[in-house]
Protein backbone atom coordinates (compact mmCIF):
# COMPACT_ATOMS: atom_id res chain seq x y z
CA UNK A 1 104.41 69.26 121.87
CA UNK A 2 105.65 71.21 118.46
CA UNK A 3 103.45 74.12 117.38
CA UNK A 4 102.63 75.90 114.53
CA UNK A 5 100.94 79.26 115.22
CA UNK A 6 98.79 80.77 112.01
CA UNK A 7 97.86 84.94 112.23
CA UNK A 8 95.72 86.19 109.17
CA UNK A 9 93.68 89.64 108.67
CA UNK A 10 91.40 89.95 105.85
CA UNK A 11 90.17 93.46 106.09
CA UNK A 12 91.69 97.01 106.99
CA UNK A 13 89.90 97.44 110.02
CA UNK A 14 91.23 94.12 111.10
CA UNK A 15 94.76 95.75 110.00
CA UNK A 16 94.20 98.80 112.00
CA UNK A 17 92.42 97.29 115.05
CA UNK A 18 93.74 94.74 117.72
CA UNK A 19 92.89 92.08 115.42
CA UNK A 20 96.15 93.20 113.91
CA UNK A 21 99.22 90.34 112.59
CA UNK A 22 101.04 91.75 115.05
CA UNK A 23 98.81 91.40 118.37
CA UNK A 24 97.46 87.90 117.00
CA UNK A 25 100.95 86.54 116.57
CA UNK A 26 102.11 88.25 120.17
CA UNK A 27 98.86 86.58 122.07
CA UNK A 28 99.67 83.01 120.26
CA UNK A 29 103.32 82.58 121.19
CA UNK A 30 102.34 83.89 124.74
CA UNK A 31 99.97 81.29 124.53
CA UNK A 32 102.31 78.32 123.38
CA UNK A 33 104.76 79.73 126.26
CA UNK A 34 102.44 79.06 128.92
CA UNK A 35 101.59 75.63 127.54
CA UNK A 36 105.15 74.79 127.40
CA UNK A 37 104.71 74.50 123.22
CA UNK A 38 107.55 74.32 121.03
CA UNK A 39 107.13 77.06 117.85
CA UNK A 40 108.40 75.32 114.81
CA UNK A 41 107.00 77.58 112.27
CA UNK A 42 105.43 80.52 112.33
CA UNK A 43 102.50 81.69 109.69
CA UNK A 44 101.34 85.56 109.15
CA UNK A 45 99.46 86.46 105.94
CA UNK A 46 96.88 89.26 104.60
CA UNK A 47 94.46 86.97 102.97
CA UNK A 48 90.38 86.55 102.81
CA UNK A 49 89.39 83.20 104.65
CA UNK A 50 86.03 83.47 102.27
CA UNK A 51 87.98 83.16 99.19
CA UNK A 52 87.92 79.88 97.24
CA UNK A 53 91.45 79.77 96.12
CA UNK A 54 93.75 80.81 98.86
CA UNK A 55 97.14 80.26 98.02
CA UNK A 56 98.93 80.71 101.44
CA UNK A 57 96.19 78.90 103.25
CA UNK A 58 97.12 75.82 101.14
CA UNK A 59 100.84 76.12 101.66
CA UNK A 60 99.98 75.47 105.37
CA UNK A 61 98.08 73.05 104.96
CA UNK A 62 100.93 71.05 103.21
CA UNK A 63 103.01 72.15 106.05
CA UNK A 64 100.35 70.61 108.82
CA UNK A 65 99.93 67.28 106.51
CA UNK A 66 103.66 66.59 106.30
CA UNK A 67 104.52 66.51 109.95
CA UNK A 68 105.05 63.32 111.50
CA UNK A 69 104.07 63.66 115.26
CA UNK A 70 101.19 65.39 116.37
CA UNK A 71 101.77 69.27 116.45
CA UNK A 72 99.20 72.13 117.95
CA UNK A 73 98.08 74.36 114.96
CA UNK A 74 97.57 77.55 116.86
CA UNK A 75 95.00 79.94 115.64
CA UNK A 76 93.52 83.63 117.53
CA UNK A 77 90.05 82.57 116.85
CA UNK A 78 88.11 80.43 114.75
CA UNK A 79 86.95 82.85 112.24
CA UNK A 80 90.84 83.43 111.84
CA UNK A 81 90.45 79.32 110.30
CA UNK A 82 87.49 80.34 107.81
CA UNK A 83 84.17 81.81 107.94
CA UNK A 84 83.20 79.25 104.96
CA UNK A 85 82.04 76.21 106.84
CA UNK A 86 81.84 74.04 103.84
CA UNK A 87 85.84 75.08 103.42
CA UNK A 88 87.61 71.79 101.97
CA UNK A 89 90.57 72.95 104.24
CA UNK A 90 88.32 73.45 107.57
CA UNK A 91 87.00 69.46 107.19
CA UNK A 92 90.48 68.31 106.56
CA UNK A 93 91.98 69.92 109.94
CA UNK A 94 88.34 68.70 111.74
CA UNK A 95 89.04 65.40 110.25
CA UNK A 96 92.64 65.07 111.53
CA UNK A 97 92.00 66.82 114.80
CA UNK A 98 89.36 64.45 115.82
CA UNK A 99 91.71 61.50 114.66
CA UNK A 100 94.65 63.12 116.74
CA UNK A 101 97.04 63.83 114.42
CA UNK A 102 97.30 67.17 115.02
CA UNK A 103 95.24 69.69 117.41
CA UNK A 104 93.23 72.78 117.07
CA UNK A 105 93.34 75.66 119.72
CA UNK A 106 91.59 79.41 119.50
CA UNK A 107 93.44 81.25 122.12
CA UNK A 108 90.91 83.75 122.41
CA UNK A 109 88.01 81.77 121.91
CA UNK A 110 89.48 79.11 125.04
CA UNK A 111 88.67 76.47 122.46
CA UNK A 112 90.73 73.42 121.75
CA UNK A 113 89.51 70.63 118.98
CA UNK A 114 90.98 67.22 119.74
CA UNK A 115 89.68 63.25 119.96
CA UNK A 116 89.24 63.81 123.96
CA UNK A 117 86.53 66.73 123.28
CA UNK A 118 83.11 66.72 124.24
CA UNK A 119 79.76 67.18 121.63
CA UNK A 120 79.08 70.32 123.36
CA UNK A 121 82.56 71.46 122.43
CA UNK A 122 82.42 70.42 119.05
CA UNK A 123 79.27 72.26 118.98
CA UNK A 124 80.83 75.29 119.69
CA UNK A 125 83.51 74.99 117.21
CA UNK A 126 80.37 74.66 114.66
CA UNK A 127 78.76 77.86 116.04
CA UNK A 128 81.54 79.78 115.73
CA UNK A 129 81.97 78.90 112.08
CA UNK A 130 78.39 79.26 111.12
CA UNK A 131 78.80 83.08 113.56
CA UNK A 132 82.08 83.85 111.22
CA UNK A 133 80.11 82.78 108.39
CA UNK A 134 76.98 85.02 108.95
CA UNK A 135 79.26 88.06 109.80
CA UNK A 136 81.14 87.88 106.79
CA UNK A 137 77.95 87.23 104.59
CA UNK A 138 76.22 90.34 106.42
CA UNK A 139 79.34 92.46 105.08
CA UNK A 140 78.89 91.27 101.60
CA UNK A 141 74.96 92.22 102.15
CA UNK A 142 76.00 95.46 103.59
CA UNK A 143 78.36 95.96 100.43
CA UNK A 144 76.07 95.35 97.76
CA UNK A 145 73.52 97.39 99.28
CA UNK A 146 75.77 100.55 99.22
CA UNK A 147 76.76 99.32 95.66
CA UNK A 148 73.12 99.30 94.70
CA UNK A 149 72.74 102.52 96.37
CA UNK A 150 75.16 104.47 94.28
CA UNK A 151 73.59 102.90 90.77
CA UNK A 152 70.58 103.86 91.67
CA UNK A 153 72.04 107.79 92.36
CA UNK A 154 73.81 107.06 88.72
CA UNK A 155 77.16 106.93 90.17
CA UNK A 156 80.06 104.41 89.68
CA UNK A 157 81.21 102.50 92.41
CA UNK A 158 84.55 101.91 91.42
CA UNK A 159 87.53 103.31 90.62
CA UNK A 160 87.23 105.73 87.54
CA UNK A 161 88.30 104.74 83.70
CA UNK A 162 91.60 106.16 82.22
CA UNK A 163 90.61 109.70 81.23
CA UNK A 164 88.79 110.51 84.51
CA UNK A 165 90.14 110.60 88.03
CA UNK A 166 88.31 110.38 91.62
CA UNK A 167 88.02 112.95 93.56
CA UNK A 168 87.28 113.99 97.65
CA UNK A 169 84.56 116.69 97.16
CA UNK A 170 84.19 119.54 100.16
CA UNK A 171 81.51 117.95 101.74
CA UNK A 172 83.73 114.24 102.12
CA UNK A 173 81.59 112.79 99.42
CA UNK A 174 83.43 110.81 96.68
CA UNK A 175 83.01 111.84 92.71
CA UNK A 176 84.71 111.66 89.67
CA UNK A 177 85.63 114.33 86.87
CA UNK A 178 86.76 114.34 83.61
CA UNK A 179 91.05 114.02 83.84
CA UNK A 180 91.82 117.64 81.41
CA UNK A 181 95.02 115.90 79.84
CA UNK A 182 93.91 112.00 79.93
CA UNK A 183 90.26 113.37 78.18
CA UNK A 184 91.81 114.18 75.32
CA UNK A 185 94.11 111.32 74.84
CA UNK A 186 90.53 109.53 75.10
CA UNK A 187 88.62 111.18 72.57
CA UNK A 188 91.70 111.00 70.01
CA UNK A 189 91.84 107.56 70.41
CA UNK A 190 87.92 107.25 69.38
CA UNK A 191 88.43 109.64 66.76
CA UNK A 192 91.49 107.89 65.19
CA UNK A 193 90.30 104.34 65.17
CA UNK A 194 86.68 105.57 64.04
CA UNK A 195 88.47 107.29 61.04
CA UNK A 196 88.95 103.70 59.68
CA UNK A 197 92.07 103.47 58.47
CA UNK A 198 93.89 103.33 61.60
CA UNK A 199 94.61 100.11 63.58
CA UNK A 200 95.40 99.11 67.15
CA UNK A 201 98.69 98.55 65.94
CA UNK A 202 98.98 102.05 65.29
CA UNK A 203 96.99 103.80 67.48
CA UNK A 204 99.89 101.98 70.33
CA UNK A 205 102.48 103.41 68.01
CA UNK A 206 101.13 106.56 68.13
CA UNK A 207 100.38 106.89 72.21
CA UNK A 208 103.55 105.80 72.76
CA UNK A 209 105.09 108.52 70.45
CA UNK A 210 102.84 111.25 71.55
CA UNK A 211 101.81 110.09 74.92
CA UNK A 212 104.63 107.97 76.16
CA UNK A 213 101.47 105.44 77.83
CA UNK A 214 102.02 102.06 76.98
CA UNK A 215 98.76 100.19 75.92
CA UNK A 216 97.83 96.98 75.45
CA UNK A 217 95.49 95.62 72.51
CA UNK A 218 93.67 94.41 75.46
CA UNK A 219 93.14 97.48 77.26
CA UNK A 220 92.83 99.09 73.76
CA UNK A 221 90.03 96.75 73.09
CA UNK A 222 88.14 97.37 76.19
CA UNK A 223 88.37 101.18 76.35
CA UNK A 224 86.52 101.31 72.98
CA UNK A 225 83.84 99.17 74.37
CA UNK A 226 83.25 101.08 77.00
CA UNK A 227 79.82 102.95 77.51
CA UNK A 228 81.45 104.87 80.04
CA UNK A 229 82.85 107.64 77.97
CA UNK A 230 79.29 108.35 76.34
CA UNK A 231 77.47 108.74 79.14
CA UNK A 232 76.16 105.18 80.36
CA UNK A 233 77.88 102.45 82.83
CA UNK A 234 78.12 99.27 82.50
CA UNK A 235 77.96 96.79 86.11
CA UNK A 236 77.48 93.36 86.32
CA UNK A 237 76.11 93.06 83.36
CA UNK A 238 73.53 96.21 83.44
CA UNK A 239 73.58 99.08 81.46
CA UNK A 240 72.85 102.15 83.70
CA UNK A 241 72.68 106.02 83.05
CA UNK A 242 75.77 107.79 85.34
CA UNK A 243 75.63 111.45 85.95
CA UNK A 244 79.38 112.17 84.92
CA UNK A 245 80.29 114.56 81.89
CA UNK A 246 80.93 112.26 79.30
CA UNK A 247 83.70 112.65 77.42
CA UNK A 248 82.50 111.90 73.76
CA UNK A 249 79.06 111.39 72.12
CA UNK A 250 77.39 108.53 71.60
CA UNK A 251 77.22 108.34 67.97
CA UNK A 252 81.07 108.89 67.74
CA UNK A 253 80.69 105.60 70.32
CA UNK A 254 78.20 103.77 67.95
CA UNK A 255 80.78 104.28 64.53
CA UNK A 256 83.39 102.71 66.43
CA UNK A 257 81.35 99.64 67.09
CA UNK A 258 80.46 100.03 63.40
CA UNK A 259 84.06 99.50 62.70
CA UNK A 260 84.87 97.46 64.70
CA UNK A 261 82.53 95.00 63.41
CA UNK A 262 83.29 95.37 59.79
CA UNK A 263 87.23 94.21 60.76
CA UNK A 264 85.80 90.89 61.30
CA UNK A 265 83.43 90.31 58.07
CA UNK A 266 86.46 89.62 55.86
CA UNK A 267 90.09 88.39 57.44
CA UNK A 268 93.10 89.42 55.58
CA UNK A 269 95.70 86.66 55.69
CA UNK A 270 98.43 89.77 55.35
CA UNK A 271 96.66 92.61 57.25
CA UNK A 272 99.47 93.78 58.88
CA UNK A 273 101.82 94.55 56.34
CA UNK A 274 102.22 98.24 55.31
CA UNK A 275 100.60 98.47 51.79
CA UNK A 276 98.77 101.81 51.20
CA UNK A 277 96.00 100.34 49.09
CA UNK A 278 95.27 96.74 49.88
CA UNK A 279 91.47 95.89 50.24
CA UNK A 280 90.44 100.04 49.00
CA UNK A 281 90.85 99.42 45.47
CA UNK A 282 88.45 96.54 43.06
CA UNK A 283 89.16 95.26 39.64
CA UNK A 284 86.76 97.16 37.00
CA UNK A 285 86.14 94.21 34.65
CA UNK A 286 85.50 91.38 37.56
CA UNK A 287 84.90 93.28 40.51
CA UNK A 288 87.46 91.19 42.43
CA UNK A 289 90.06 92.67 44.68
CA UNK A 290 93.44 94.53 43.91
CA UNK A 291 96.14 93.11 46.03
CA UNK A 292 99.84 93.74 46.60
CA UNK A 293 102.44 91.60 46.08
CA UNK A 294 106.46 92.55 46.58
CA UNK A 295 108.60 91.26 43.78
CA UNK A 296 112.66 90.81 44.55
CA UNK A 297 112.04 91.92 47.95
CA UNK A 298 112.14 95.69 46.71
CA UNK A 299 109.34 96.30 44.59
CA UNK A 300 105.56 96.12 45.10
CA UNK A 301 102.45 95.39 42.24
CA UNK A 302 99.55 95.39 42.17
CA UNK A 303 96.81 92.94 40.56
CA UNK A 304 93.57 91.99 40.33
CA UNK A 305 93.43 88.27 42.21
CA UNK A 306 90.90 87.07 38.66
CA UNK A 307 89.19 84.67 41.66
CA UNK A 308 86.14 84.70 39.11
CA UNK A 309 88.22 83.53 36.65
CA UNK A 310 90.53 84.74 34.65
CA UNK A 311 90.72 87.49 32.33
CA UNK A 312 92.91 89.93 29.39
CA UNK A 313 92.37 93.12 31.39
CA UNK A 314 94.05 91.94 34.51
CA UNK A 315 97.36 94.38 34.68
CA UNK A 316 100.06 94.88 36.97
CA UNK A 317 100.85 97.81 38.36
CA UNK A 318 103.43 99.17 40.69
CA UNK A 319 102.44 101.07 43.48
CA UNK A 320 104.55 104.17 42.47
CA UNK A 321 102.40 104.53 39.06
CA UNK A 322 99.07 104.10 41.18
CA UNK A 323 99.98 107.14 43.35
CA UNK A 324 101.47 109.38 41.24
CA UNK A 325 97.47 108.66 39.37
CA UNK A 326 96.15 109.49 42.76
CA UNK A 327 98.32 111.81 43.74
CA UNK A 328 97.10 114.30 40.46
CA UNK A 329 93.73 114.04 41.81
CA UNK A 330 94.28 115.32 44.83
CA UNK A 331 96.62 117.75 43.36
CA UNK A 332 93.18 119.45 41.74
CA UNK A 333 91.96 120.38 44.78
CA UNK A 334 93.48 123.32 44.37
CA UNK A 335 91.56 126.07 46.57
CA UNK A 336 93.17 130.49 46.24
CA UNK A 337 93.76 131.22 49.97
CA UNK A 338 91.78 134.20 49.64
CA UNK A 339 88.96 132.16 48.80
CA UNK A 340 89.75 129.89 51.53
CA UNK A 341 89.75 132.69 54.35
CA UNK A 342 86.01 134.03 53.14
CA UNK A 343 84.56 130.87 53.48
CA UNK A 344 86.01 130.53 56.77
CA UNK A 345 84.79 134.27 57.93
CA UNK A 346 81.46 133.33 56.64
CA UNK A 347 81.52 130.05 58.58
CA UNK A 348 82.67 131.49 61.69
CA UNK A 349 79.48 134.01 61.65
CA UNK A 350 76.93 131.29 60.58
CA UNK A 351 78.84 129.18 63.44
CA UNK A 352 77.76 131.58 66.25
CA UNK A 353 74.01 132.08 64.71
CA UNK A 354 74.00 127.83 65.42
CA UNK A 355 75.59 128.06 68.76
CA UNK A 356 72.72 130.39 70.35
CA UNK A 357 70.01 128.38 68.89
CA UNK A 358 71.94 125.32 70.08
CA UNK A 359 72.36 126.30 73.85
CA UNK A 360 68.31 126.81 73.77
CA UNK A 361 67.44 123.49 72.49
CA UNK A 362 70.10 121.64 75.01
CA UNK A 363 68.43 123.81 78.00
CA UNK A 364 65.03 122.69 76.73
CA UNK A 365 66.39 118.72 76.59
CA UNK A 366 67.96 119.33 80.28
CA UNK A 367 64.46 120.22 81.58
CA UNK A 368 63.11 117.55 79.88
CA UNK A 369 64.87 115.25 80.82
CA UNK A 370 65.00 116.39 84.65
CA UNK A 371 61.02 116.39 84.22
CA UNK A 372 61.26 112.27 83.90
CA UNK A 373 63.67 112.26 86.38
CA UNK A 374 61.20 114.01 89.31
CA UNK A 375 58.32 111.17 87.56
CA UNK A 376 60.64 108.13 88.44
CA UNK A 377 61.49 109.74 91.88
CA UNK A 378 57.45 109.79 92.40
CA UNK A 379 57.38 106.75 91.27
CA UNK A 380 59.75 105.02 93.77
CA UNK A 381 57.70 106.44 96.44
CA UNK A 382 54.73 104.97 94.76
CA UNK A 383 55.80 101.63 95.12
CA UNK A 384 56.77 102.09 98.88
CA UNK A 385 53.34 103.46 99.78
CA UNK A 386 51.67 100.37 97.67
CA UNK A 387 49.51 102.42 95.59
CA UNK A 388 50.96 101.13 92.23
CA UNK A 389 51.60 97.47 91.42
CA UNK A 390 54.92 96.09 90.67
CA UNK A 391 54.24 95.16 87.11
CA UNK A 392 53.06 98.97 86.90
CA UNK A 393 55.99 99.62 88.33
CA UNK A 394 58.65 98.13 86.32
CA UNK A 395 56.71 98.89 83.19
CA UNK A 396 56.65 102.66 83.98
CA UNK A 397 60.33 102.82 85.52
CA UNK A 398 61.44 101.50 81.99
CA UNK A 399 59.09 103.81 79.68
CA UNK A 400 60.76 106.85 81.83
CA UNK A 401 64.10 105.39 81.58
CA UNK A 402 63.83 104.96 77.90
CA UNK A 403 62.80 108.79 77.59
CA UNK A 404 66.13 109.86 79.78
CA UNK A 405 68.24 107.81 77.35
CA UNK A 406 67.02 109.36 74.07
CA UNK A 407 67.42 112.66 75.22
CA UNK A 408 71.10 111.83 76.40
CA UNK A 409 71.18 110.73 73.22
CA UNK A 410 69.86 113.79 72.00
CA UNK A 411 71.54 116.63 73.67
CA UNK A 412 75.01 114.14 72.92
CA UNK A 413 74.32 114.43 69.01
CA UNK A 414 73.93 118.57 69.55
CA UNK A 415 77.22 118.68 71.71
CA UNK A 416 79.13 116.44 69.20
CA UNK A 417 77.97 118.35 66.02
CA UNK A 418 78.24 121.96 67.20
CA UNK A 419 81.98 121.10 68.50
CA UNK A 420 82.88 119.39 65.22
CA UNK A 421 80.74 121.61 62.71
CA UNK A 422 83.31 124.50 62.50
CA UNK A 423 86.15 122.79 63.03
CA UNK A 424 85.12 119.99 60.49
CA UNK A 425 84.65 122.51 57.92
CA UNK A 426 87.88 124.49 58.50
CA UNK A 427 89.73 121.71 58.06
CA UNK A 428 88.37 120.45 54.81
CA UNK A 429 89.11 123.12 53.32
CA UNK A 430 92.55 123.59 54.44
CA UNK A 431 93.15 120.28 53.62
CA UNK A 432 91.43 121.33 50.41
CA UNK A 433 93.73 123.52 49.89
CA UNK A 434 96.69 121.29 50.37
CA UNK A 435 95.41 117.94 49.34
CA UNK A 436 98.26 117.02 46.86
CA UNK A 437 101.25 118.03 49.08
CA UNK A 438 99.57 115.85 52.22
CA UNK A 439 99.39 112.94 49.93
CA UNK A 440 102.47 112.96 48.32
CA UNK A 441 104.30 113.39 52.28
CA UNK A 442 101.89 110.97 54.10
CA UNK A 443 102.46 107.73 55.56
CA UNK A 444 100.92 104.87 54.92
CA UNK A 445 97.69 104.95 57.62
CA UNK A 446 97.71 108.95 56.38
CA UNK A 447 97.09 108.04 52.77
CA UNK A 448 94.50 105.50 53.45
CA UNK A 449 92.81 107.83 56.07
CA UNK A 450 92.83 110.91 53.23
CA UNK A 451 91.36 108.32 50.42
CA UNK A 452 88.50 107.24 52.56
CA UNK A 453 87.91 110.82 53.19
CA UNK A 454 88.23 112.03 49.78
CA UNK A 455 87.52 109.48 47.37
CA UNK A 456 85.44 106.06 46.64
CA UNK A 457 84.35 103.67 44.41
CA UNK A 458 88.32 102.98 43.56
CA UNK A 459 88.83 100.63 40.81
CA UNK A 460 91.91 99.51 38.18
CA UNK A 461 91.03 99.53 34.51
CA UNK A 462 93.74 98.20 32.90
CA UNK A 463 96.27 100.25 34.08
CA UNK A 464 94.26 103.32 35.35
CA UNK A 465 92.93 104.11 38.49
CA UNK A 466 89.35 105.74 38.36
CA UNK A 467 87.04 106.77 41.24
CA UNK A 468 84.32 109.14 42.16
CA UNK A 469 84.57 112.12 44.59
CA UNK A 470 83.13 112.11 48.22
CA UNK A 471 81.47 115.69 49.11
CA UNK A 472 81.97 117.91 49.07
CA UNK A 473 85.10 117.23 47.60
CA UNK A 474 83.24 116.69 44.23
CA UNK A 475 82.23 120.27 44.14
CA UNK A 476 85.72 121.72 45.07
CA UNK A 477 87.23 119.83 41.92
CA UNK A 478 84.66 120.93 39.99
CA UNK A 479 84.70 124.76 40.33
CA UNK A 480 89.05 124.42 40.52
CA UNK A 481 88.66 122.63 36.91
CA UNK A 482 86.50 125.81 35.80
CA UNK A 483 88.89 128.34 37.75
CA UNK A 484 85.75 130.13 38.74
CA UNK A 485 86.71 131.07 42.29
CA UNK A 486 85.10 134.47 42.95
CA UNK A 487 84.79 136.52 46.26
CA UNK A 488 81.42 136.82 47.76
């Protein structure tokens, strides 16, 4: 008789123990040697018998199905067939087996499946599919359990998100730290795309440029979803509290959503084409739109679209004449570098004052917040001893949970605006202080970013652009039009 002898491991230990490819596939063609069996193919693959789709298991199958004499399909034991009894590809092997087209032997088990075999045999067969079953089913019990286990202790139980890495602690336990260089990379990538102006077009460009990491708009996509990086997890579907430093706060987190979800309000059929201005600036008689349009393939206007109808005021404009407009604007924020440098000493000094009373309020939040954690510890042991109702329970584990959040949330918004405060304010006035030479030199994302920071309400009237200043820009053009910069 032919045979076809089938070796499969699903797990390390089975890798590492003498459940091995190699021992099953020695023990099988000792087997077929002793029973005087002819090998005509041979089958070894690292694949889960409990999966649904197995590729390899259905190649053999063809294999088995397209033989035209009856052939021994050799297997170590039967949880090496499946440990899913209700297995499509377990019924059709029964079926066959019992109709002797082919047989089924276990070597180790001492079990072979034909038409000649007994109920009690057949029984056993059943047993030791329902036995593979259960084990396999107690692993995934075992797994989720530890899974659960971890949540509840706020950590992750997977591998860590770009920007942190894993790490074996001194006592063998697992846990995971910020990455110092990958961190960054995160928080720029937040801080870019919150800024606006900057899409995942760019923000690819620009990690490939500065980075040299390839990103997908995929990846890009789910990074920025991510509660991760702000101090939460989320696992199947739950939203849990971890205990890893995040990386940025969670109102930098929240304006990204923000934007995110104004990018899908109002489509632009051109959104990817490079025009500085398209969809910042509005027609002052109608209201409507200003939008580019390239003329000869070499120049670009601009024009109201007159969708309410249209009107004598509607001019064209090239984009040239609209930012050399814009470009005097910012040329007015013109701040003396001595002035510059006292604001900054000044703002160091006040910046220090804020940092002491800041470390004081965030140790006052930490004890807080450990307070509520001690309450829902009690409160666990509550529940084991009975003395509190589950309803009770759940309603108190959420109040206290609640608590723990908002003061995340809390200490979060300190961290976030004592890191930016001073160096927010340092850098508008530098790029006070430079305003019309960074506008004239910018790229395209670089000009929009500095006119959402700078200016609003843009409009066309005619054939000049008006807007109002953003503070405190507003006050900066105002004293540089007086020339009343005085020390102290």
């Amino acid at each position: 008789m032919n045979a076809i002898i089938i070796s499969r491991v699903s797990t390390e230990e089975q890798k590492n123990a003498n459940n091995s490819l190699p021992a099953q596939k020695v023990r099988l063609e000792q087997y077929c040697q002793r029973k005087g069996y002819d090998i005509i193919k041979k089958f070894s693959f690292d694949e889960s018998a409990y999966k649904e789709n197995r590729k390899d298991f259905d190649e053999i199958l063809d294999f088995v199905i397209n033989q035209k004499e009856t052939v021994a399909v050799c297997f170590d034991k039967v949880d090496r067939l499946s440990r899913n009894i209700f297995d499509k590809g377990v019924s059709l092997l029964y079926e066959k087996a019992t109709k002797s087209e082919i047989e089924l032997h276990f070597v180790s088990d001492g079990l072979i499946i034909n038409d000649q075999k007994s109920a009690t045999e057949k029984f056993q067969f059943n047993i030791g599919l329902s036995l593979a079953k259960y084990y396999s089913d107690a692993i995934s019990d075992n797994v989720k359990r530890a899974i659960e286990a971890k949540l509840q202790r706020k950590e992750w139980p997977g591998k860590a998100p770009f920007g942190y890495k894993n790490i074996d602690q001194k006592d063998g336990k697992k846990h995971i730290v910020q990455d110092e260089y990958k961190s960054q990379i995160v928080k720029k990538i937040f801080e870019w795309y919150a800024s606006g102006s900057t899409s995942f077009k760019l923000i690819r460009e620009k990690l490939l440029k500065d980075y040299n990491i390839k990103y997908s708009q995929g990846m890009l996509d789910s990074m920025l979803k991510n509660p991760f990086y702000y101090g939460e997890m989320k696992y199947n579907g739950r939203i849990l509290a971890h205990k890893y430093e995040p990386i940025i706060a969670r109102c930098l987190f929240d304006k990204v959503q923000r934007v995110k979800a104004s990018y899908h309000k109002k489509p632009h059929k051109f959104a990817g084409l490079p025009y500085p201005y398209r969809g910042l600036i509005h027609c002052a008689d109608c209201g409507c739109m200003i939008t580019p349009e390239k003329k000869k393939n070499k120049f670009i206007y601009y024009h109201c679209t007159q969708y309410h109808g249209k009107h004598t005021n509607a001019k064209w404009l090239r984009e040239e004449q609209i930012t050399n407009q814009l470009g005097k604007a910012f040329q007015r924020l013109q701040v003396p570098q001595e002035v510059v440098e006292d604001i900054l000493d000044a703002l160091k000094q006040l910046h220090g004052n804020k940092q002491l009373f800041r470390e004081d309020q965030v140790t006052n939040l930490n004890s807080e917040k450990e307070k509520y954690a001690q309450r829902l510890e009690r409160l666990v042991e509550m529940r084991m001893d009975a003395s509190i109702t589950k309803s009770k329970y759940e309603e108190k584990r959420k109040e206290y949970r609640a608590k723990q959040k908002e003061i995340t949330k809390k200490i979060g918004k300190l961290n976030y605006a004592d890191e930016e405060y001073y160096l927010t304010s340092e850098y508008l006035l530098k790029l006070a202080s430079n305003a019309g030479k960074l506008f004239e030199s910018s790229e395209v994302h670089e000009k929009r970013l500095l006119l959402k920071m700078v200016l609003q309400n843009l409009e066309l009237n005619g054939r000049k652009a008006q807007f109002d200043w953003i503070k405190p820009f507003d006050k900066i053009a105002f004293y540089a039009s007086r020339q009343s910069w005085l020390r102290g």
